[in-house]
Protein backbone atom coordinates (compact mmCIF):
# COMPACT_ATOMS: atom_id res chain seq x y z
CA UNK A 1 1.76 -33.98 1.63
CA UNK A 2 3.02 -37.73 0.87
CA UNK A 3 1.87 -40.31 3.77
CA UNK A 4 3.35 -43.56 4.07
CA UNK A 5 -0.04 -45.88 3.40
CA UNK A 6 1.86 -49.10 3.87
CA UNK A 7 1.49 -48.56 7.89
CA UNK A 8 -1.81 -47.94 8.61
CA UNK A 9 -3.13 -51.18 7.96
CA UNK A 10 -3.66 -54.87 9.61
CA UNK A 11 -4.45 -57.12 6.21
CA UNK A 12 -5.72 -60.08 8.69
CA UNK A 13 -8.40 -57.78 9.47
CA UNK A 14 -10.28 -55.07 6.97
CA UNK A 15 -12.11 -53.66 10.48
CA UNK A 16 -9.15 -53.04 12.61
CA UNK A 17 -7.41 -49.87 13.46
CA UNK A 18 -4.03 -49.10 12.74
CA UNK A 19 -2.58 -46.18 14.98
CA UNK A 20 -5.42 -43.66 14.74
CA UNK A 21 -6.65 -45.25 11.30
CA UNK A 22 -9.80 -47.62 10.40
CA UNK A 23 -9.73 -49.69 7.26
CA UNK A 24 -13.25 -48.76 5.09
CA UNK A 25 -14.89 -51.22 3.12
CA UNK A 26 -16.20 -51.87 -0.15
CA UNK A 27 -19.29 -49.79 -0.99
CA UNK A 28 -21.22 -51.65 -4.46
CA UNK A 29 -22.58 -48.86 -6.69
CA UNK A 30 -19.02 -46.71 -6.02
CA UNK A 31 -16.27 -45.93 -8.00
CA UNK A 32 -13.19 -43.69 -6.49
CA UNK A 33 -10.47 -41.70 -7.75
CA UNK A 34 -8.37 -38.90 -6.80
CA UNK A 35 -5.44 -37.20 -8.85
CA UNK A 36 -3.38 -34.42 -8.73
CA UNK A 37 -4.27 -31.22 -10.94
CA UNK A 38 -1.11 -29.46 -8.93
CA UNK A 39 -3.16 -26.80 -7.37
CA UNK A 40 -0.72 -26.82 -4.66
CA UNK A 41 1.92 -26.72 -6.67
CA UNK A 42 3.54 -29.74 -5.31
CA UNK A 43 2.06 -32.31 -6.82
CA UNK A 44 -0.40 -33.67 -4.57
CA UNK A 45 -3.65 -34.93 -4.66
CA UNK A 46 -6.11 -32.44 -5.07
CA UNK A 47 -9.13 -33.12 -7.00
CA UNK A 48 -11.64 -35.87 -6.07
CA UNK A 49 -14.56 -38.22 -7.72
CA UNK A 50 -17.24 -40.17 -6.49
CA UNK A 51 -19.07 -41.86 -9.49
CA UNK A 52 -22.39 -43.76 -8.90
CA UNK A 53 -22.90 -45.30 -12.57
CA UNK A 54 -26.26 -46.42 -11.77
CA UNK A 55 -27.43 -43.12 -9.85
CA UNK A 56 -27.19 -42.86 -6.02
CA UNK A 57 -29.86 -41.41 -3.38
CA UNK A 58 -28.91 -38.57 -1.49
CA UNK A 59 -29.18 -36.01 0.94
CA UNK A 60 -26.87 -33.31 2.45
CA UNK A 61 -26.83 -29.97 4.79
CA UNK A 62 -24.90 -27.49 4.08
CA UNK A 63 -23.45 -24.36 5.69
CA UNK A 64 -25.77 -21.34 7.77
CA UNK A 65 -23.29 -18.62 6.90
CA UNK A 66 -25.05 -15.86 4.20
CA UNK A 67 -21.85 -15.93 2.15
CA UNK A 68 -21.65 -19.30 0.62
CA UNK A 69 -19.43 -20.44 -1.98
CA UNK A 70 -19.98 -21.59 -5.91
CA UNK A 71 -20.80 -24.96 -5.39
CA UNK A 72 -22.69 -24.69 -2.13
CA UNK A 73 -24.54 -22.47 -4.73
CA UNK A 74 -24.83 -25.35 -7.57
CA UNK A 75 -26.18 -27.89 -5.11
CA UNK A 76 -28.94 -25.82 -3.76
CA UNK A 77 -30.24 -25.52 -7.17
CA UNK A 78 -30.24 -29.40 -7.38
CA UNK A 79 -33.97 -30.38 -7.01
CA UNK A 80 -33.67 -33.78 -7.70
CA UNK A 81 -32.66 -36.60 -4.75
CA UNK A 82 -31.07 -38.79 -7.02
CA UNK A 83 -26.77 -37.96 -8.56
CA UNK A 84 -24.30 -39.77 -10.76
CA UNK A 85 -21.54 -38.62 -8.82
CA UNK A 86 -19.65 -35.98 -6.39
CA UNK A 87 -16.46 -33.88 -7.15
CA UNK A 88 -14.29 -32.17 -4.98
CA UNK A 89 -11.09 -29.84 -4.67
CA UNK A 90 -9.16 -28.74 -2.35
CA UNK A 91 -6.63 -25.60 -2.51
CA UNK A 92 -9.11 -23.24 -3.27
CA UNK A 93 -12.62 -22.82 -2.14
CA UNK A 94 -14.21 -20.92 -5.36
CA UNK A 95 -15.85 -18.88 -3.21
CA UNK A 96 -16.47 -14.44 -3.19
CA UNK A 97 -15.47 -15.70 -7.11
CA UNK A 98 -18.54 -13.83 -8.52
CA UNK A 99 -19.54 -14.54 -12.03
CA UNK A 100 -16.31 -16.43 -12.94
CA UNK A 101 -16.33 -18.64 -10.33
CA UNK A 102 -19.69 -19.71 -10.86
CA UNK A 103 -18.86 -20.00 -14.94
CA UNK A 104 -15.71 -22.12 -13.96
CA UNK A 105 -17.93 -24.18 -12.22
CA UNK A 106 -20.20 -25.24 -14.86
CA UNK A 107 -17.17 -25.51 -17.29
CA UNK A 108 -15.82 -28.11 -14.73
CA UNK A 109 -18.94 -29.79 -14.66
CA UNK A 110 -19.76 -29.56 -18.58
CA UNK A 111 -16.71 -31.63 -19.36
CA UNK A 112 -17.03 -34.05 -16.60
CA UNK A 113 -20.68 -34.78 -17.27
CA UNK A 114 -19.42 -35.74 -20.85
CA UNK A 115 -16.73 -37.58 -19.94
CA UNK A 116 -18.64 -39.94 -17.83
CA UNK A 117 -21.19 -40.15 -20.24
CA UNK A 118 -18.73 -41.52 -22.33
CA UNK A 119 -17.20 -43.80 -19.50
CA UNK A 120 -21.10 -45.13 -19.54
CA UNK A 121 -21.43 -46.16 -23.09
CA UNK A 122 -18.04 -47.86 -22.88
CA UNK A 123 -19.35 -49.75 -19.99
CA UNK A 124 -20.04 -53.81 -20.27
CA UNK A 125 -23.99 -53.09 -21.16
CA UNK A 126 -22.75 -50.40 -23.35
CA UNK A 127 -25.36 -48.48 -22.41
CA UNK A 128 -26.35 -44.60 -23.58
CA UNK A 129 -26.29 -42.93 -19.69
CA UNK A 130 -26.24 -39.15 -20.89
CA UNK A 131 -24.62 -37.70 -17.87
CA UNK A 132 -26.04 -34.16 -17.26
CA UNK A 133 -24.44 -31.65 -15.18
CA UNK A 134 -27.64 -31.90 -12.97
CA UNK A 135 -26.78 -34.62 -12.11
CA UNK A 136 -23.72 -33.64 -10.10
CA UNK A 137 -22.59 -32.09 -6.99
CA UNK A 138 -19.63 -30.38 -6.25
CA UNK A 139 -17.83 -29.97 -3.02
CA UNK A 140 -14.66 -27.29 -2.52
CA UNK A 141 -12.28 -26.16 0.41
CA UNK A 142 -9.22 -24.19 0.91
CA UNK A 143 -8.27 -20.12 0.37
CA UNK A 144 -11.68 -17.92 0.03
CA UNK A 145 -11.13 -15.10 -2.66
CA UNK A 146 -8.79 -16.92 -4.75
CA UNK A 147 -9.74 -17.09 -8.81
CA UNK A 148 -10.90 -20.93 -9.27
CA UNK A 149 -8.55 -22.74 -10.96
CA UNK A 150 -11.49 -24.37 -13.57
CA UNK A 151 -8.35 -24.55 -16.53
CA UNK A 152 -6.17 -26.76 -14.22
CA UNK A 153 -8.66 -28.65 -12.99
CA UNK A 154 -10.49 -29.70 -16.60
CA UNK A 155 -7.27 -30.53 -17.84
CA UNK A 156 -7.13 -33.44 -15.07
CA UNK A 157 -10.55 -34.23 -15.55
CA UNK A 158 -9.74 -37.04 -18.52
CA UNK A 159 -7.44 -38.76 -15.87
CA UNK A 160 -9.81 -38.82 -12.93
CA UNK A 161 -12.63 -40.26 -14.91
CA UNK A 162 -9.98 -42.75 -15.95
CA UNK A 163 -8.66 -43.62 -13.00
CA UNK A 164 -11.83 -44.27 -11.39
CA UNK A 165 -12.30 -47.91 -9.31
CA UNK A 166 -14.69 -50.15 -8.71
CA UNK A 167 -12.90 -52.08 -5.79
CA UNK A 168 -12.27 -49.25 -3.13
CA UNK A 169 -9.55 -50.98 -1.53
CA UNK A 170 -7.62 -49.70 1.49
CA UNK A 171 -5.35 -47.50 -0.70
CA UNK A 172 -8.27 -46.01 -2.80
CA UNK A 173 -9.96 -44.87 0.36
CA UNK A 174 -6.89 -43.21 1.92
CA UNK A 175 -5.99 -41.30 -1.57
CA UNK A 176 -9.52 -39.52 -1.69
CA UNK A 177 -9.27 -38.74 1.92
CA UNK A 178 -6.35 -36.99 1.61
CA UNK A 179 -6.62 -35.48 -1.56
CA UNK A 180 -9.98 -33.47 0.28
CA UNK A 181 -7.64 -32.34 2.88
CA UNK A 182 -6.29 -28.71 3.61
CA UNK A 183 -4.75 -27.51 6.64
CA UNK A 184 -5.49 -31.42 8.36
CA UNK A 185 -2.43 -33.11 9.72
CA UNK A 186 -4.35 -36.60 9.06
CA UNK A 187 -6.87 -38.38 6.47
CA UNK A 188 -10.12 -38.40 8.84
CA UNK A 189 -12.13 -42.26 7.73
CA UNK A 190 -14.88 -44.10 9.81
CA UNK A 191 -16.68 -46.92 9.04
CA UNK A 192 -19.81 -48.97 10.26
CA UNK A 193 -22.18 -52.21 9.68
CA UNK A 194 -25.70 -52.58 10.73
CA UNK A 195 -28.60 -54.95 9.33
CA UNK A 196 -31.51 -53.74 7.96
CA UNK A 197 -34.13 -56.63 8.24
CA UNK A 198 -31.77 -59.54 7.06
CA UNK A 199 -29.27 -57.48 4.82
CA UNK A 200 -26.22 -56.36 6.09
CA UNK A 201 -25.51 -52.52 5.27
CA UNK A 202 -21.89 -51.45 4.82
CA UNK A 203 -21.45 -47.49 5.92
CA UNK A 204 -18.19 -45.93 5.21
CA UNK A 205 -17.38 -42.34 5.40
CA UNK A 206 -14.61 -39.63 5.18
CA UNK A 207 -14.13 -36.01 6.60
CA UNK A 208 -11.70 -33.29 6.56
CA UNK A 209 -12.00 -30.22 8.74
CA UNK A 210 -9.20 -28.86 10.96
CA UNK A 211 -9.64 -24.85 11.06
CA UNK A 212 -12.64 -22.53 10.87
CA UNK A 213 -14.50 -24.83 12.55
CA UNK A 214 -17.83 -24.29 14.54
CA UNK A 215 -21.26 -25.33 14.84
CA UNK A 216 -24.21 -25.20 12.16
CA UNK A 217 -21.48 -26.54 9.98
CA UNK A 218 -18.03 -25.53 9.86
CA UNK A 219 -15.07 -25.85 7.71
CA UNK A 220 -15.89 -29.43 7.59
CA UNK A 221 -16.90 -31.51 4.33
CA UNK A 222 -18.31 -35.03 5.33
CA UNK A 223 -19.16 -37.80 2.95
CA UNK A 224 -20.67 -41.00 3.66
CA UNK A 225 -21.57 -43.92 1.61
CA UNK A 226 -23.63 -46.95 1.85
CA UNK A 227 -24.76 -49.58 0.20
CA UNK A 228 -28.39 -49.55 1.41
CA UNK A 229 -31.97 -48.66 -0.06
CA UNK A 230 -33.21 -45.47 1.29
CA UNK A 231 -35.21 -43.04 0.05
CA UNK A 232 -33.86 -39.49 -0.52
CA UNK A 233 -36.47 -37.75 2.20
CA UNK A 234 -35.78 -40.35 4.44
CA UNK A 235 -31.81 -39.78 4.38
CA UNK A 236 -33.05 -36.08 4.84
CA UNK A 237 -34.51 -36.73 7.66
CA UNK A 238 -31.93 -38.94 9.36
CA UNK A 239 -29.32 -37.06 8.43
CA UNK A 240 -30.40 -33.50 9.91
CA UNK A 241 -31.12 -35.61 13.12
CA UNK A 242 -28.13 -37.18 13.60
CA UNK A 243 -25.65 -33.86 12.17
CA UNK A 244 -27.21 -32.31 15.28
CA UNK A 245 -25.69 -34.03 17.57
CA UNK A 246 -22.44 -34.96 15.91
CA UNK A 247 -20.94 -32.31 13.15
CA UNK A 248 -23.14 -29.43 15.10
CA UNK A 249 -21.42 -30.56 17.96
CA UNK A 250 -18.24 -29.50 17.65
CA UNK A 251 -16.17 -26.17 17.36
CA UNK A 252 -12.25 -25.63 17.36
CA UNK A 253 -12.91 -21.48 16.77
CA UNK A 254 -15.96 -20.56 16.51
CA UNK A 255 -15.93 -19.34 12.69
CA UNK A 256 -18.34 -20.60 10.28
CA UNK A 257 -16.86 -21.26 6.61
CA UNK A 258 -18.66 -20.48 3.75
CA UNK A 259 -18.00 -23.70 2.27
CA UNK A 260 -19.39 -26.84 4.55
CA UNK A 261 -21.36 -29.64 3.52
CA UNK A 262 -22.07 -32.72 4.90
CA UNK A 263 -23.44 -35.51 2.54
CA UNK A 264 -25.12 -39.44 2.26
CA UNK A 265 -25.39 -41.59 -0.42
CA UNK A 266 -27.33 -44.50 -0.72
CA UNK A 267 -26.85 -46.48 -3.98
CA UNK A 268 -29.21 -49.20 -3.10
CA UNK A 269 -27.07 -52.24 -4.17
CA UNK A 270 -27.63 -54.06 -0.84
CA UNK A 271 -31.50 -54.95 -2.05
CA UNK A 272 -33.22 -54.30 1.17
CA UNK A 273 -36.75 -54.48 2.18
CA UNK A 274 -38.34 -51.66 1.37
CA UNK A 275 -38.66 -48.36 4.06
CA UNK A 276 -42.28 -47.22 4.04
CA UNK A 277 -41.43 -43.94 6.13
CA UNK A 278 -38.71 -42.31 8.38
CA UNK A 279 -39.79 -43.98 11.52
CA UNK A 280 -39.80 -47.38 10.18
CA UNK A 281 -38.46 -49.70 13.16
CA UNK A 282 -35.92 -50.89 10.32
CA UNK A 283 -33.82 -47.91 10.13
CA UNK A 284 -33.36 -47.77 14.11
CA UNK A 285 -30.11 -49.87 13.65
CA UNK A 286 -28.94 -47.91 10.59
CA UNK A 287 -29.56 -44.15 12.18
CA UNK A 288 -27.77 -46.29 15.38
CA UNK A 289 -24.93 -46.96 12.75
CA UNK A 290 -24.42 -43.71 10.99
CA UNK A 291 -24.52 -41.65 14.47
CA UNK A 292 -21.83 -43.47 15.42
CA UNK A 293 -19.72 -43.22 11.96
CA UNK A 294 -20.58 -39.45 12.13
CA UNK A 295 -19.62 -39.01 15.82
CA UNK A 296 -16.25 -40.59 15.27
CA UNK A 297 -15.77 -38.61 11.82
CA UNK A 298 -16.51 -35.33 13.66
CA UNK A 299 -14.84 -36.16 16.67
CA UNK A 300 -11.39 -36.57 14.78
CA UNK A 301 -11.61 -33.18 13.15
CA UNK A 302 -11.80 -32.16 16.67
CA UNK A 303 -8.79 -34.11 17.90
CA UNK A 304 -6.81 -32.72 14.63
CA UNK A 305 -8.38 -28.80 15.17
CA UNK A 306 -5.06 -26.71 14.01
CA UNK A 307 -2.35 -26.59 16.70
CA UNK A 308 -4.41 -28.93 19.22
CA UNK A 309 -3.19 -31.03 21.48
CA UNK A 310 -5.87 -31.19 23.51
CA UNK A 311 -9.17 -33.12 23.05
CA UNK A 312 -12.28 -31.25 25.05
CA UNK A 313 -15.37 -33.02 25.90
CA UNK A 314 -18.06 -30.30 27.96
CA UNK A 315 -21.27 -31.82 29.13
CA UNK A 316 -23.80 -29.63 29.92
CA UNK A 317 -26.50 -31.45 32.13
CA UNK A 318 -29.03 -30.63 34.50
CA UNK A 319 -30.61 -28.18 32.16
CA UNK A 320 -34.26 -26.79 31.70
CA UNK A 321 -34.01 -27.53 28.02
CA UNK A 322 -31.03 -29.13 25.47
CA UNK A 323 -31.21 -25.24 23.90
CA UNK A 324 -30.01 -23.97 27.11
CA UNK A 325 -27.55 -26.74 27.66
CA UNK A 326 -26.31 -26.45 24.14
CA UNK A 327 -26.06 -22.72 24.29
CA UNK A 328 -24.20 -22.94 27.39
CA UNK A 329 -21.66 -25.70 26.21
CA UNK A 330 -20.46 -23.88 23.13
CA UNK A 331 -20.13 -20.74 25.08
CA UNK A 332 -17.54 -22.78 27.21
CA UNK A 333 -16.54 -24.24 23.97
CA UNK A 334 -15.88 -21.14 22.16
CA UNK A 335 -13.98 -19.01 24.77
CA UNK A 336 -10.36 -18.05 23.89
CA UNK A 337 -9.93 -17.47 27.58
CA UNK A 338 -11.11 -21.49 28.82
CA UNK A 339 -9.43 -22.87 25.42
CA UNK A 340 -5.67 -20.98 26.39
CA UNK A 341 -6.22 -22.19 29.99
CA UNK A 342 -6.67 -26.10 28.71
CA UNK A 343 -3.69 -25.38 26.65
CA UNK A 344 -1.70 -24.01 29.36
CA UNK A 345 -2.96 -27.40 31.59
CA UNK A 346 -4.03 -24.64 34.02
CA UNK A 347 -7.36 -25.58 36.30
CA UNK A 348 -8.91 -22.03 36.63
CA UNK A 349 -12.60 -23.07 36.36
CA UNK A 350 -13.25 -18.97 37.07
CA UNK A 351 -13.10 -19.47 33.36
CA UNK A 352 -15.61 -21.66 32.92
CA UNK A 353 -18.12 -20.07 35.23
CA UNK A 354 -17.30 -16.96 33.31
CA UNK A 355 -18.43 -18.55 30.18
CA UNK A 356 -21.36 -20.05 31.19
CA UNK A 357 -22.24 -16.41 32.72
CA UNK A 358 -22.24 -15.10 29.44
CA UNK A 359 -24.29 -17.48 27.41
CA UNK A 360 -27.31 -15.41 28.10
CA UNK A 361 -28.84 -17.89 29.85
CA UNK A 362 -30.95 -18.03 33.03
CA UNK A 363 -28.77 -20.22 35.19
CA UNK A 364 -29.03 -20.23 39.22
CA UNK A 365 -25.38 -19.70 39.91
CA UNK A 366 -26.00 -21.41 43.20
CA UNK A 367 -27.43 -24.09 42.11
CA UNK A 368 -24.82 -24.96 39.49
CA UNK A 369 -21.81 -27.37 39.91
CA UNK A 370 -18.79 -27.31 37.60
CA UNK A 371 -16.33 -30.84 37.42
CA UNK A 372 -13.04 -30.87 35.76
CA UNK A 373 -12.68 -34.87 35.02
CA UNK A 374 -14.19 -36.10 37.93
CA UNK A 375 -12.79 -33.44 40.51
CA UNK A 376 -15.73 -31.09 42.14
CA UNK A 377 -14.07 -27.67 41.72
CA UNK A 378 -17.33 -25.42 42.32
CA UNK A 379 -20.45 -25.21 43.92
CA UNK A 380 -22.81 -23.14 45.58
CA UNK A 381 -21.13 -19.90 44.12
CA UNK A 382 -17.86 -21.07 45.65
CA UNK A 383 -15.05 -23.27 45.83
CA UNK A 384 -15.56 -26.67 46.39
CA UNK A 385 -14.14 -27.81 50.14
CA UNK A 386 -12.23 -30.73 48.79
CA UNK A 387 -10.77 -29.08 45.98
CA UNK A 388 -7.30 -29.97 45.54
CA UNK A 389 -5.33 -28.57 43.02
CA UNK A 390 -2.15 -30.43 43.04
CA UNK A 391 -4.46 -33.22 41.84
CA UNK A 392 -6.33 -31.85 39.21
CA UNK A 393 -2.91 -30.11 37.72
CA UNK A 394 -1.89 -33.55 37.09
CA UNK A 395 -5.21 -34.28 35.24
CA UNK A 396 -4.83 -31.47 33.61
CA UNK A 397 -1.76 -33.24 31.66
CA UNK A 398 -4.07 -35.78 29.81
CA UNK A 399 -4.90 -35.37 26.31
CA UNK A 400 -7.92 -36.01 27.18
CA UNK A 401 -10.34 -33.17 29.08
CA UNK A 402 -13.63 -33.64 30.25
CA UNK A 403 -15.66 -30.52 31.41
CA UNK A 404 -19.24 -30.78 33.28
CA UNK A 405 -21.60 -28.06 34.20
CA UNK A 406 -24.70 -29.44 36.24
CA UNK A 407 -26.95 -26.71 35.98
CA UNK A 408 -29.67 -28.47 38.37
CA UNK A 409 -32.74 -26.72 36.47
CA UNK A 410 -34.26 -30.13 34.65
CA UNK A 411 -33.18 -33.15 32.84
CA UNK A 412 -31.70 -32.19 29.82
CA UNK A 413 -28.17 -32.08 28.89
CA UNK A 414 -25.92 -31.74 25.19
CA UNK A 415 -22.14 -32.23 24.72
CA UNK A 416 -20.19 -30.36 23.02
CA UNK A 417 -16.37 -31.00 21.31
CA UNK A 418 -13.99 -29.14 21.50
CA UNK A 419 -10.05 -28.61 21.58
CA UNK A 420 -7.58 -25.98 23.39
CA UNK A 421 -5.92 -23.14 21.87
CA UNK A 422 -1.69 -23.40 21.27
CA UNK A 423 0.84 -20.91 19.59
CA UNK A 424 0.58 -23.23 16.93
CA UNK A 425 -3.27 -22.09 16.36
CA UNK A 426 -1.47 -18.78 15.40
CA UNK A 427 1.45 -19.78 13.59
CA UNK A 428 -1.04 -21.94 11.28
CA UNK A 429 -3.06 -19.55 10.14
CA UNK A 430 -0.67 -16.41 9.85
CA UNK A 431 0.81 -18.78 7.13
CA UNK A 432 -2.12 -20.15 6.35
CA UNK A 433 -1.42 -18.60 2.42
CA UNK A 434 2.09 -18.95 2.34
């Protein structure tokens, strides 16, 4: 896949958007590359590194599903908070590999760990940085089942240790978020700026995800970087909070991949005043900051789901607890039935009472209203009396949808993301080897 760079950016103005695209910044304690080790057979990017040469603060979530993939593996084992850097393929997800796939794995990271170790001594200290493979995480997407490529990609290994940069300009950002993508139409980038005390603190971010997508991760990887000093156990902690509410928040089909991970590094470099603990009135702007990035990173592998051309927003409200609310929304979220109806711009909100029917929940039918934009369709176990559907068929033309259940139970309320379901769902994934 080959994308035209040249057109997605303003150079008056690193912030601005160009067409769908925002322009990241410079992260100090990064270094970026991405090559091609031809996985795809086409010569595209496909292999990716993030190199912290003085070490980097993390923290990361990973999938729920019971069968989880090599490097999901690898990182679990990781007891320490603190990496040198973060690699990542695409093409094949190295996962239901067994034994060899995990061996691969550790070849991979054997000869990158000594390859940046020599990258260190080279450096302008010259100093002696052994590199040890515990000191990496891995990240991998694309075809489950598939023998892991671990020749081809150690043979590209020399090249993406030499190509790595310190500047992450515009173009360095855009090549490692599209060598991380699979099925994805579009490079998925987000950035943010917040102070903590007097120091400004640069967040910038990338994301892939397109199919396989649903809550409690998904086919989704996420990584965000920022130039801030935080502790490890508080990234944890902000992290899981705000994942909850933006990459748990979505779904485009409802399956779980075996390979998602969602991750934060902090390499310190913006010198800080120190965090004592998580609920430090410091880090309200920076959780403030990286909801946001995180909201828009998850919200465009939404808009991008395979075959979509419809973006879904469902709020649940009114609800006797955001576990009811969030239980309802995905139930919406998840139905073939609603999705096919979005897709086919046809109002029939008998599908959406259906779904929230089936969520299990204890709803008062007649107490619960259901909107489609800002049109009443339903209430009181009935048609609304205004309900016009010439109208809402012409809302139903936006790309834009937004869905809202008032359950009128209590106060609380979750939204989910969503998109609709198209031929081109099918005709994706029937290929999705080929």
């Amino acid at each position: 896949m080959t994308l035209n760079l040249k057109n997605f950016f303003n150079p008056k103005n690193k912030m601005s958007k160009m067409g769908d695209y925002q322009v990241l910044e410079h992260i100090n304690g990064l270094e970026i590359s991405a090559v091609s080790a031809d996985l795809y057979g086409d010569g595209r990017d496909d292999i990716c590194l993030f190199y912290f040469p003085d070490g980097s603060n993390f923290a990361a979530v990973y999938t729920t599903s019971k069968v989880t993939s090599a490097n999901i593996n690898w990182n679990l084992k990781i007891k320490r908070h603190f990496v040198k850097a973060l690699f990542v393929n695409t093409k094949n997800a190295n996962a239901f590999t067994g034994r060899k796939g995990a061996q691969g794995l550790k070849e991979v990271a054997t000869t990158l760990a000594k390859l940046l170790t020599i990258k260190s001594s080279q450096g302008p200290k010259g100093a002696k940085d052994i590199v040890k493979i515990t000191d990496l995480l891995f990240a991998s997407t694309g075809v489950i089942g598939e023998e892991y490529p671990h020749v081809k990609i150690k043979n590209r290994i020399p090249e993406l240790v030499k190509k790595l940069r310190v500047e992450q300009n515009k173009f360095v950002w855009f090549k490692a978020a599209t060598a991380i993508m699979t099925s994805d139409t579009r490079p998925k980038l987000a950035y943010e700026e917040c102070k903590i005390g007097n120091k400004l603190i640069k967040i910038s971010g990338i994301a892939k995800g397109s199919g396989m997508i649903a809550p409690n991760m998904a086919t989704m990887l996420g990584f965000i970087f920022t130039d801030a000093n935080i502790p490890s156990v508080f990234l944890k902690s902000l992290l899981k909070k705000v994942v909850s509410t933006t990459f748990n928040s979505i779904t485009v089909d409802g399956d779980t991949s075996t390979n998602d991970m969602v991750s934060i590094f902090a390499t310190g470099k913006a010198n800080n005043s120190k965090i004592y603990n998580v609920l430090d009135p410091k880090l309200q702007e920076f959780e403030k900051a990286l909801h946001r990035l995180s909201l828009n990173l998850s919200t465009q592998i939404v808009s991008d789901g395979e075959g979509a051309k419809k973006f879904i927003t469902i709020d649940v409200i009114g609800a006797s607890s955001v576990s009811m609310a969030k239980n309802i929304g995905f139930s919406i979220a998840n139905s073939p039935l609603f999705k096919t109806a979005i897709a086919g711009e046809d109002p029939n909100w008998g599908r959406i009472a259906m779904a929230v029917g089936k969520s299990g929940e204890n709803i008062i039918a007649n107490k619960m209203k259901i909107k489609i934009g800002d049109f009443l369709v339903a209430e009181e176990s009935s048609i609304a009396k205004d309900y016009d559907e010439e109208k809402i068929k012409e809302y139903m033309k936006w790309e834009s949808i937004k869905i809202e259940i008032d359950l009128n139970l209590g106060s609380s309320f979750y939204t989910v993301y969503t998109c609709d379901f198209t031929h081109d769902y099918i005709d994706i994934n029937a290929d999705y080897r080929n």
